[in-house]
Protein backbone atom coordinates (compact mmCIF):
# COMPACT_ATOMS: atom_id res chain seq x y z
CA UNK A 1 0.00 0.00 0.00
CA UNK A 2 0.72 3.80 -0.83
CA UNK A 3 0.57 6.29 1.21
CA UNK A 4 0.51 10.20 -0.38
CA UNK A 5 2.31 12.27 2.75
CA UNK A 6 0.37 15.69 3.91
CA UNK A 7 0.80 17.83 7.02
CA UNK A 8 -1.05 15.93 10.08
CA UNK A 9 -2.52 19.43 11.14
CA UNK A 10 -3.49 22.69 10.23
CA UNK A 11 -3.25 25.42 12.61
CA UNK A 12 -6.80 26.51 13.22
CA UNK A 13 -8.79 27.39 16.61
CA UNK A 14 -12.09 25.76 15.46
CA UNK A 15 -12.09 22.24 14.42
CA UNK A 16 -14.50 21.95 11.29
CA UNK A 17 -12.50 20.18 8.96
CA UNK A 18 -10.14 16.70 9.07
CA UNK A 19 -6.98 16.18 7.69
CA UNK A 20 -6.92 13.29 5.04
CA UNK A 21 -4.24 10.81 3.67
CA UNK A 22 -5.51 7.88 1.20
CA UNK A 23 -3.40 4.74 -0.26
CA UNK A 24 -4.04 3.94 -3.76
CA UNK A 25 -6.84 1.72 -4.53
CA UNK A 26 -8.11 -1.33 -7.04
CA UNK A 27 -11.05 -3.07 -7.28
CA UNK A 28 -11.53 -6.50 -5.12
CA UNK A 29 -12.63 -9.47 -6.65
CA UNK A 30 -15.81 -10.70 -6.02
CA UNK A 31 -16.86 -13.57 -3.19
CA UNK A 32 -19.99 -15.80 -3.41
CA UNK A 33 -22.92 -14.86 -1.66
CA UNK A 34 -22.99 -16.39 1.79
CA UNK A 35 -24.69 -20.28 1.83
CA UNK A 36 -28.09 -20.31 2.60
CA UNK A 37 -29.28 -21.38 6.38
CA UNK A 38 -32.73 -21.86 6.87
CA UNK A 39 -32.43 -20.99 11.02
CA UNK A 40 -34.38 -18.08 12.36
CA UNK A 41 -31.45 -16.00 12.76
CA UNK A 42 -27.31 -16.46 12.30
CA UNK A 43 -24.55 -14.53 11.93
CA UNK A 44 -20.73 -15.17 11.14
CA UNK A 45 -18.46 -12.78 12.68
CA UNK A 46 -14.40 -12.79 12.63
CA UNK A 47 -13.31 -12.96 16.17
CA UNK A 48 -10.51 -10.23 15.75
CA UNK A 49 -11.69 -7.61 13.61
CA UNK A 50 -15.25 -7.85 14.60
CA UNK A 51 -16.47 -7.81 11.07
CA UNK A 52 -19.58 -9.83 10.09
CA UNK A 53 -19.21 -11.81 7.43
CA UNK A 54 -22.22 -13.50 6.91
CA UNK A 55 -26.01 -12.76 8.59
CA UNK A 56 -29.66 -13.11 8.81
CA UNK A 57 -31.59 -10.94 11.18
CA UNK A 58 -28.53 -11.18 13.61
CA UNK A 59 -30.16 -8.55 15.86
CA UNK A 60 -33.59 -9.79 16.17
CA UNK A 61 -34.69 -11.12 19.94
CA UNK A 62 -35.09 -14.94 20.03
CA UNK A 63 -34.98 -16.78 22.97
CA UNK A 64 -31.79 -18.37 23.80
CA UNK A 65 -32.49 -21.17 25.42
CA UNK A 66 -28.87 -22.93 27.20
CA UNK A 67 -26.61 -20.05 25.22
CA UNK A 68 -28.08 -18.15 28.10
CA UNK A 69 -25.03 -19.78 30.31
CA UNK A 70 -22.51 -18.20 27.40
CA UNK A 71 -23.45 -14.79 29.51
CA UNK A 72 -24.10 -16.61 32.99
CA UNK A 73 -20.39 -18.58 32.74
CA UNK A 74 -18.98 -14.96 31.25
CA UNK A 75 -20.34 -13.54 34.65
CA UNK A 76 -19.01 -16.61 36.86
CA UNK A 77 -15.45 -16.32 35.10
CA UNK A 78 -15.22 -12.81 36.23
CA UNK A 79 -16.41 -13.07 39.62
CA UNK A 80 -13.41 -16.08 39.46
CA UNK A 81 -10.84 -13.92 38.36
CA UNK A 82 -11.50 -10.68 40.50
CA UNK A 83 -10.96 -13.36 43.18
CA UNK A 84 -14.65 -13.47 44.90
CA UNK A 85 -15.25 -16.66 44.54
CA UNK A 86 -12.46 -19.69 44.46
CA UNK A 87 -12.77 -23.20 42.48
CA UNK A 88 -12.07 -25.03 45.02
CA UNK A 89 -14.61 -23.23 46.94
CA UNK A 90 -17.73 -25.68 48.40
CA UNK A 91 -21.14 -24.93 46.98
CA UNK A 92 -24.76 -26.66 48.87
CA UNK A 93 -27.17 -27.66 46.42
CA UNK A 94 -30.53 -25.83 47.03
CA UNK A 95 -34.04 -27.10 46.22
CA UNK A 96 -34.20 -24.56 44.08
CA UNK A 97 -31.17 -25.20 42.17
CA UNK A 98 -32.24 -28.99 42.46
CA UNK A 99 -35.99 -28.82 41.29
CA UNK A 100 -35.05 -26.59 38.27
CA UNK A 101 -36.30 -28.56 35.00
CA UNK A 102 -34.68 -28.33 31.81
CA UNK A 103 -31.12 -30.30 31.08
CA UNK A 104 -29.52 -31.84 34.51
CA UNK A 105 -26.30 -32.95 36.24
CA UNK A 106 -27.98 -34.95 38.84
CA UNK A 107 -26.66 -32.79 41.57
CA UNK A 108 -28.87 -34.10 44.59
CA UNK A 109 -30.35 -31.57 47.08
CA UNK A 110 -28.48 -31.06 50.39
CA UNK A 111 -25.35 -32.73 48.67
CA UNK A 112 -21.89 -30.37 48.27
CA UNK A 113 -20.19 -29.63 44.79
CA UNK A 114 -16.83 -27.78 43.93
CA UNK A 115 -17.24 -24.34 41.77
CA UNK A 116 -14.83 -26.26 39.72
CA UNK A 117 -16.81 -29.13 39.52
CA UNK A 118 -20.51 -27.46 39.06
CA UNK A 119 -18.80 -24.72 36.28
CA UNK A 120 -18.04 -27.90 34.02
CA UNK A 121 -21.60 -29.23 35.02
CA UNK A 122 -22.70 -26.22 33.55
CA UNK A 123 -20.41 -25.26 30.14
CA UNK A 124 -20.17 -29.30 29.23
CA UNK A 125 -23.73 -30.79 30.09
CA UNK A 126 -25.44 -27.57 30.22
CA UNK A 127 -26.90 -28.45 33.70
CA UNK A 128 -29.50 -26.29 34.87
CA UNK A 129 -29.07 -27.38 38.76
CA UNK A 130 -25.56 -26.78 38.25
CA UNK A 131 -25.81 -23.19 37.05
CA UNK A 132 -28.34 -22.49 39.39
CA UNK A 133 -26.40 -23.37 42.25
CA UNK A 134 -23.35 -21.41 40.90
CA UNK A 135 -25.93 -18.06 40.96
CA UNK A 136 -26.95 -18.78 44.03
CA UNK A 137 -23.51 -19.35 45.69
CA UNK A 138 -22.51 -15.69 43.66
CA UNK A 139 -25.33 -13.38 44.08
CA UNK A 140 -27.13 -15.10 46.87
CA UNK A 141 -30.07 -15.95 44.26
CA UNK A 142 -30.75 -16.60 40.63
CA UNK A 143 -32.86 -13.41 40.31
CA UNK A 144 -29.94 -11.28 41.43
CA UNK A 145 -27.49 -13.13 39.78
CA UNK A 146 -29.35 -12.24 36.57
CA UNK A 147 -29.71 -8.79 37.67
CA UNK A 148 -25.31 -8.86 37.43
CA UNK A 149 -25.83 -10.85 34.33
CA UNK A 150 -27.82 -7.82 32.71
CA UNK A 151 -25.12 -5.26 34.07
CA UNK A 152 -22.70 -7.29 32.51
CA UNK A 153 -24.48 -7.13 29.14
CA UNK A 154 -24.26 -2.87 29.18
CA UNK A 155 -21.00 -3.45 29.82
CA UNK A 156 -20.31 -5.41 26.73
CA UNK A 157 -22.99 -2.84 24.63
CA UNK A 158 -25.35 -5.66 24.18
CA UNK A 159 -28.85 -4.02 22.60
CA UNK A 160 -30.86 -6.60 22.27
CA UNK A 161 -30.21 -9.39 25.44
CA UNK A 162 -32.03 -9.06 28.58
CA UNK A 163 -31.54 -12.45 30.92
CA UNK A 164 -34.49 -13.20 33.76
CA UNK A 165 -32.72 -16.33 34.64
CA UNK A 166 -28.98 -18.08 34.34
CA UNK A 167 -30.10 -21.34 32.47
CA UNK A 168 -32.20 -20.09 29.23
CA UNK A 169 -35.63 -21.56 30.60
CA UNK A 170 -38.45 -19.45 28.97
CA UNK A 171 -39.29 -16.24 29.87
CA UNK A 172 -41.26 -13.49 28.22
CA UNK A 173 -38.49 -11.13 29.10
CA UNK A 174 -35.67 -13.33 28.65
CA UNK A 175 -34.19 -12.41 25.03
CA UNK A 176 -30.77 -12.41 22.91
CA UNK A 177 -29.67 -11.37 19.42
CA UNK A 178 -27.22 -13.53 17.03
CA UNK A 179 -25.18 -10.63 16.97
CA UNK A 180 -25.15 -10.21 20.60
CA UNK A 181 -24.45 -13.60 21.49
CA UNK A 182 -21.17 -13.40 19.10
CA UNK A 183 -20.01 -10.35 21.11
CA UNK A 184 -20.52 -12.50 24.14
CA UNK A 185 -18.34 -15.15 23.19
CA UNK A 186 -15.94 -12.39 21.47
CA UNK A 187 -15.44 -11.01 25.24
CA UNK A 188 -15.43 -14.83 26.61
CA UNK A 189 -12.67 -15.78 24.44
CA UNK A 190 -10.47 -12.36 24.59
CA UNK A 191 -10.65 -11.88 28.37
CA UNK A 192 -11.08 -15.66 29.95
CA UNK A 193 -8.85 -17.68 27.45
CA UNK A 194 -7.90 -20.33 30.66
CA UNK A 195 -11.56 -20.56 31.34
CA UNK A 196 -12.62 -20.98 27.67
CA UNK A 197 -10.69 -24.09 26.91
CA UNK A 198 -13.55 -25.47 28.80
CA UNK A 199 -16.01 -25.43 26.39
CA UNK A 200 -13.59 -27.56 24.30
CA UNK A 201 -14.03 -30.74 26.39
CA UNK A 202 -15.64 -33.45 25.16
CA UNK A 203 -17.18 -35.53 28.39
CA UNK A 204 -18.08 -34.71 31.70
CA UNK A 205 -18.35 -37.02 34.70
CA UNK A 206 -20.39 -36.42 38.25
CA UNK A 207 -21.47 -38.71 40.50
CA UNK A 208 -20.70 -41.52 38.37
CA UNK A 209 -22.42 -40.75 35.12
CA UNK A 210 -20.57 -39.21 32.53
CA UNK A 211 -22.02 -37.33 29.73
CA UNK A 212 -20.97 -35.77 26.57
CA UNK A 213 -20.55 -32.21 25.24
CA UNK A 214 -23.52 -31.64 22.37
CA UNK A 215 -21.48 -29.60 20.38
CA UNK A 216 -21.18 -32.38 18.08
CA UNK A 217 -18.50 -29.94 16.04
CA UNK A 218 -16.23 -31.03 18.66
CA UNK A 219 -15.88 -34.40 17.00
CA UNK A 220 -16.27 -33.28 13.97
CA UNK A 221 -13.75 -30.27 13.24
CA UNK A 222 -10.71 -30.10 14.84
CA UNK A 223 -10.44 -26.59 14.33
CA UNK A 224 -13.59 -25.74 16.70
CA UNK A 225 -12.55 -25.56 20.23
CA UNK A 226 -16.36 -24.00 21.80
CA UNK A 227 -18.74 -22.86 22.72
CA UNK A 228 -22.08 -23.68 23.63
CA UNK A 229 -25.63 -25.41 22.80
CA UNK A 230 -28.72 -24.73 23.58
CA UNK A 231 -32.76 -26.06 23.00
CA UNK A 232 -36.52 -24.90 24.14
CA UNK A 233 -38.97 -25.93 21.80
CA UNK A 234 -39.72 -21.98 21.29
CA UNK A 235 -36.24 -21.43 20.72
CA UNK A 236 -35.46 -24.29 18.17
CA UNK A 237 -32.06 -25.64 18.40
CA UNK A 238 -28.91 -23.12 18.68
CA UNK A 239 -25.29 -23.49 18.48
CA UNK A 240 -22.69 -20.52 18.96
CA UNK A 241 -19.42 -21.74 17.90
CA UNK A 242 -16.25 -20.80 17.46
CA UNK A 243 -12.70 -22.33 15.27
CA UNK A 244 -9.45 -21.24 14.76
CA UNK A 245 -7.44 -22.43 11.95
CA UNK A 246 -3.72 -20.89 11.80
CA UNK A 247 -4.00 -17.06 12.94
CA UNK A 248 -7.72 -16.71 12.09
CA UNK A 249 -10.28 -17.09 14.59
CA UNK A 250 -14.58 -17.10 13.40
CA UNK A 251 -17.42 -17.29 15.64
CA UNK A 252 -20.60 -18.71 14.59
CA UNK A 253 -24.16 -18.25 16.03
CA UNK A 254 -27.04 -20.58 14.56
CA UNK A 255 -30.65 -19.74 16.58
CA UNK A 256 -33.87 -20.91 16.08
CA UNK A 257 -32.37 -24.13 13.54
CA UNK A 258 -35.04 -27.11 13.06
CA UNK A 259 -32.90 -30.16 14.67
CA UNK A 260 -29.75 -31.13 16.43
CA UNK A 261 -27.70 -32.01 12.80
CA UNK A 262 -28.87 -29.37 11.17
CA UNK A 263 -27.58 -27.03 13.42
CA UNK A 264 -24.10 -28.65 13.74
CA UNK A 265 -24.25 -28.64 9.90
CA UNK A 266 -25.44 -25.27 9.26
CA UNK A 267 -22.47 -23.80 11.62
CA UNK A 268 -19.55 -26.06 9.80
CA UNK A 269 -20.80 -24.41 6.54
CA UNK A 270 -20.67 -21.14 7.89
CA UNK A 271 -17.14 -21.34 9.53
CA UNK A 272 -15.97 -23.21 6.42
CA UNK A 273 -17.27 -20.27 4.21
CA UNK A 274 -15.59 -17.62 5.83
CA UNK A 275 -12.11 -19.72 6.29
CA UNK A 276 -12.41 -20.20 2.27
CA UNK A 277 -13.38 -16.71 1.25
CA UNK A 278 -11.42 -14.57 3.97
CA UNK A 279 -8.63 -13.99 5.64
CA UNK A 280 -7.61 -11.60 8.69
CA UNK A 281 -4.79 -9.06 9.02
CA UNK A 282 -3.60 -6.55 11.62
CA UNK A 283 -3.68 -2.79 10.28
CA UNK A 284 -1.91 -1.50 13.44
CA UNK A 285 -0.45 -1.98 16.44
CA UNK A 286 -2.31 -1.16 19.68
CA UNK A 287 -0.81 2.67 20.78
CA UNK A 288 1.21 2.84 17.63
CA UNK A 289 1.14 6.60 16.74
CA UNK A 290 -0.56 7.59 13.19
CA UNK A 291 -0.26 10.94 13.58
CA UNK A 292 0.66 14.30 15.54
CA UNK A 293 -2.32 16.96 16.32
CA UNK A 294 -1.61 20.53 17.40
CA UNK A 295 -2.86 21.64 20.72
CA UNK A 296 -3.59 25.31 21.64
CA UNK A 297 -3.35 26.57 24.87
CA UNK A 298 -1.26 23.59 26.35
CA UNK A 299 1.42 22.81 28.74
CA UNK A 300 2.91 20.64 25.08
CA UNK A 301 2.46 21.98 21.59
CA UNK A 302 1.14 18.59 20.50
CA UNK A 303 -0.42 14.82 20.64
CA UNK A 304 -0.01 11.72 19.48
CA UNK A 305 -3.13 10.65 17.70
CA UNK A 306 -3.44 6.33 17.45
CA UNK A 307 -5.56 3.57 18.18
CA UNK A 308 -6.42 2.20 21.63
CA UNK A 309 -6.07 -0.94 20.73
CA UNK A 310 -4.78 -3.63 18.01
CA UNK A 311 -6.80 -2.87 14.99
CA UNK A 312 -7.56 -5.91 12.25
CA UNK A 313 -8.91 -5.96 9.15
CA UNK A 314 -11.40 -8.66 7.71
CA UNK A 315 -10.78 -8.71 3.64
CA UNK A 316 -11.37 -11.32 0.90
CA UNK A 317 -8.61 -13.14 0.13
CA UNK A 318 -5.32 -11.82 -1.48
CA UNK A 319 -7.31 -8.45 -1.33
CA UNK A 320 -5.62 -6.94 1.72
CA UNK A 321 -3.09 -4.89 -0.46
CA UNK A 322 -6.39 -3.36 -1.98
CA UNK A 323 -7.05 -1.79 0.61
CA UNK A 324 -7.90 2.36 0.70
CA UNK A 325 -6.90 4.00 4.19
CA UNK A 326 -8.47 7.12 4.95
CA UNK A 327 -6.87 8.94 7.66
CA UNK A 328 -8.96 11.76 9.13
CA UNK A 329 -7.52 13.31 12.30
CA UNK A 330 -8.40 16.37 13.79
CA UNK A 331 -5.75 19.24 12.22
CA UNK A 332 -6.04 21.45 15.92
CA UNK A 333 -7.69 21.63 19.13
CA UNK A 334 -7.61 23.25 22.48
CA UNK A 335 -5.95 22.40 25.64
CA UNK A 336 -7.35 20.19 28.14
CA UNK A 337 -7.28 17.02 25.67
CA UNK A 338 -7.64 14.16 27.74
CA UNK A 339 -5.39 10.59 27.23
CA UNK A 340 -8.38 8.15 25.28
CA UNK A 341 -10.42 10.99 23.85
CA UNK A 342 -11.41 10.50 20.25
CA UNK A 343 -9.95 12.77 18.02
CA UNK A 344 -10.46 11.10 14.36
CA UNK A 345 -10.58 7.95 12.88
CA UNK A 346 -9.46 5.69 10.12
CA UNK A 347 -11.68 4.68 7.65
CA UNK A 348 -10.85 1.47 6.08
CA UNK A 349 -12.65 0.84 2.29
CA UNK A 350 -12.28 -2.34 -0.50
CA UNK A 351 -13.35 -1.37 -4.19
CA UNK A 352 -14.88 1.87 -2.71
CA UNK A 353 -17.28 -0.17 0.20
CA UNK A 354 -15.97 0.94 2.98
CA UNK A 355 -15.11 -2.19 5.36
CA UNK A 356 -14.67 -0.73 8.94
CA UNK A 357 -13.56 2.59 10.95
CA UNK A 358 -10.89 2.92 13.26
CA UNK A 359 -11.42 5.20 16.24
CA UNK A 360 -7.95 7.54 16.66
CA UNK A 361 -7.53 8.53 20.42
CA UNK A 362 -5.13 10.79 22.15
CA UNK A 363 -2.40 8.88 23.71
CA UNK A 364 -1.57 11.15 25.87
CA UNK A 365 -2.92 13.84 27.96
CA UNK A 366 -2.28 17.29 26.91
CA UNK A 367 -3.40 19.77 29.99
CA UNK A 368 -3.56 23.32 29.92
CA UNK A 369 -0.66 25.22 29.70
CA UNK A 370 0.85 28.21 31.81
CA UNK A 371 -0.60 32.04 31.87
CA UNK A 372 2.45 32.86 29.49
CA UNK A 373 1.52 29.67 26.79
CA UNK A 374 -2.00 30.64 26.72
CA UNK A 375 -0.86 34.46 25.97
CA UNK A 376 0.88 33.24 23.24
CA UNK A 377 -1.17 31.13 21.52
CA UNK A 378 -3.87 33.58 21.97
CA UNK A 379 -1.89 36.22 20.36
CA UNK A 380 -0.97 33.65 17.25
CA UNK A 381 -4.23 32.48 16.52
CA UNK A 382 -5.58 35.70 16.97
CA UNK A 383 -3.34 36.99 13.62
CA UNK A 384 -4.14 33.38 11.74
């Protein structure tokens, strides 16, 4: 890629305008449309860049049945790793936790469980009792524990989830969203990747009985390493699931599909389509600097303007050198600017679509400057 060099900022005291750069451009290639699934709603999203790559109605609210304890085991792992609760910690088995229908690990009332123990109850065999009892020992009591599992969900900018319970069992109030259930496992994956790798085991064993993980990708796909199943009969059957193959990482979400196989099926061809059609690439380091803005007013005469984060890019394949950047950063502004505050963005475009934009943040903080600073840069901008 190109770039044509021009001054990062113009010395102005109103921001109106941004400041551009652009790479050179050709035209992509074309992909094939994305199979057909006949499930109420899916989506195919890559895990690093965020893009969707495939969808249908990925933000309409279905009920989620068991991907419900995608969220509830997301809440668990956190409570885990801020260090308020312990694995090894011993959890009593409630009548409620015992009488709750639905999918069961045969945890007996009165009887005593690890975390450790119930958590893979949960994630493997998508026990009911067993996530119950994990709510209760959290929050006190499954209502509350939803109440964290809804806080959770701002948190993550979820818009179309709201969870009454922790296992998925109907409720009039209790809804997800493809699309929200893929950012769900997105922040499952990225922040809990110890925790994760157990949604990759096969079998589960408790009081004797063992029982098997129905993600039946599992066996199939060596690539898929999670996440989770679920089935109402108002929900249909779901699958979210998620493969890596090399570098690349794509998470699936099937909802509402019509049986167990086609639902395993359905998800294969989806994470097989976006493996053959796409490929993944990181457009910048997380912090690295893209560009200098001028600040008025301040104790330093400028900023460094780059992304929060790592930023990738989602392209077809052997398109990535395609790619059009368009820089747009903010030529001046005024003292305080604050360390994270936007100030411009990259917008990324293929064949003139544009793909994604890049939010550009101060990396630094830029306060106000002394009396004399001020006087000056008053003066100066005064004449300009």
């Amino acid at each position: 890629m190109k770039y044509v060099k021009s001054p990062f900022y113009i010395q102005i005291l109103f921001v109106c305008t941004l400041s551009l750069i652009k790479v050179t451009t050709s035209g992509a290639e074309s992909v094939p449309p994305p199979p057909s699934i006949t499930s109420k709603a899916h989506i195919l999203v890559d895990y690093h860049s965020g893009q969707v790559l495939a969808a249908f109605n990925p933000d309409q609210r279905l009920e989620p049945a068991s991907l419900t304890k995608i969220m509830s085991a997301d809440v668990i792992f956190k409570e885990l790793t801020a260090g308020h609760i312990k694995l090894t910690d011993d959890v009593l088995i409630s009548e409620h936790a015992w009488r709750t229908g639905g999918s069961r690990t045969f945890a007996e009332v009165g009887k005593h469980f690890t975390v450790e123990t119930l958590l893979r109850g949960a994630i493997i065999q998508s026990g009911n009792d067993a996530t119950v009892a994990l709510a209760e020992h959290i929050a006190g009591s499954e209502q509350t524990f939803a109440e964290m599992m809804n806080t959770q969900a701002k948190v993550l900018g979820l818009t179309n989830s709201h969870f009454m319970n922790a296992t998925g069992l109907p409720d009039p109030d209790h809804y997800s969203s493809a699309h929200d259930m893929a950012r769900i496992a997105t922040a499952t994956i990225r922040e809990y990747p110890n925790f994760y790798k157990i949604y990759s085991q096969k079998e589960y064993e408790v009081n004797g009985i063992k029982q098997r993980n129905r993600n039946r990708l599992l066996w199939r796909d060596s690539s898929v390493d999670g996440i989770k199943t679920g089935h109402t009969e108002g929900a249909g059957f779901c699958l979210v699931a998620s493969a890596q193959r090399g570098d690349q990482r794509l998470i699936s979400v099937i909802m509402g599909s019509k049986n167990q196989e086609m639902r395993a099926a359905d998800s294969l061809t989806l994470l097989n389509y976006g493996f053959r059609f796409y490929e993944t690439h990181k457009l910048y380091e997380k912090r690295q600097v893209l560009g200098k803005v001028r600040v008025w007013k301040g104790a330093y005469g400028e900023v460094d303007a780059g992304p929060a984060e790592e930023v990738y890019v989602t392209v077809p394949r052997q398109q990535y050198e395609n790619l059009e950047l368009v820089r747009e950063i903010a030529p001046a502004l005024n003292a305080p600017v604050r360390a994270g505050q936007k100030i411009g963005q990259v917008v990324v475009r293929l064949g003139g679509k544009e793909i994604t934009q890049v939010p550009l943040v101060a990396l630094t903080d830029a306060p106000e400057g002394g009396m004399f600073r001020y006087l000056m840069d008053t003066i100066i901008l005064w004449f300009n």
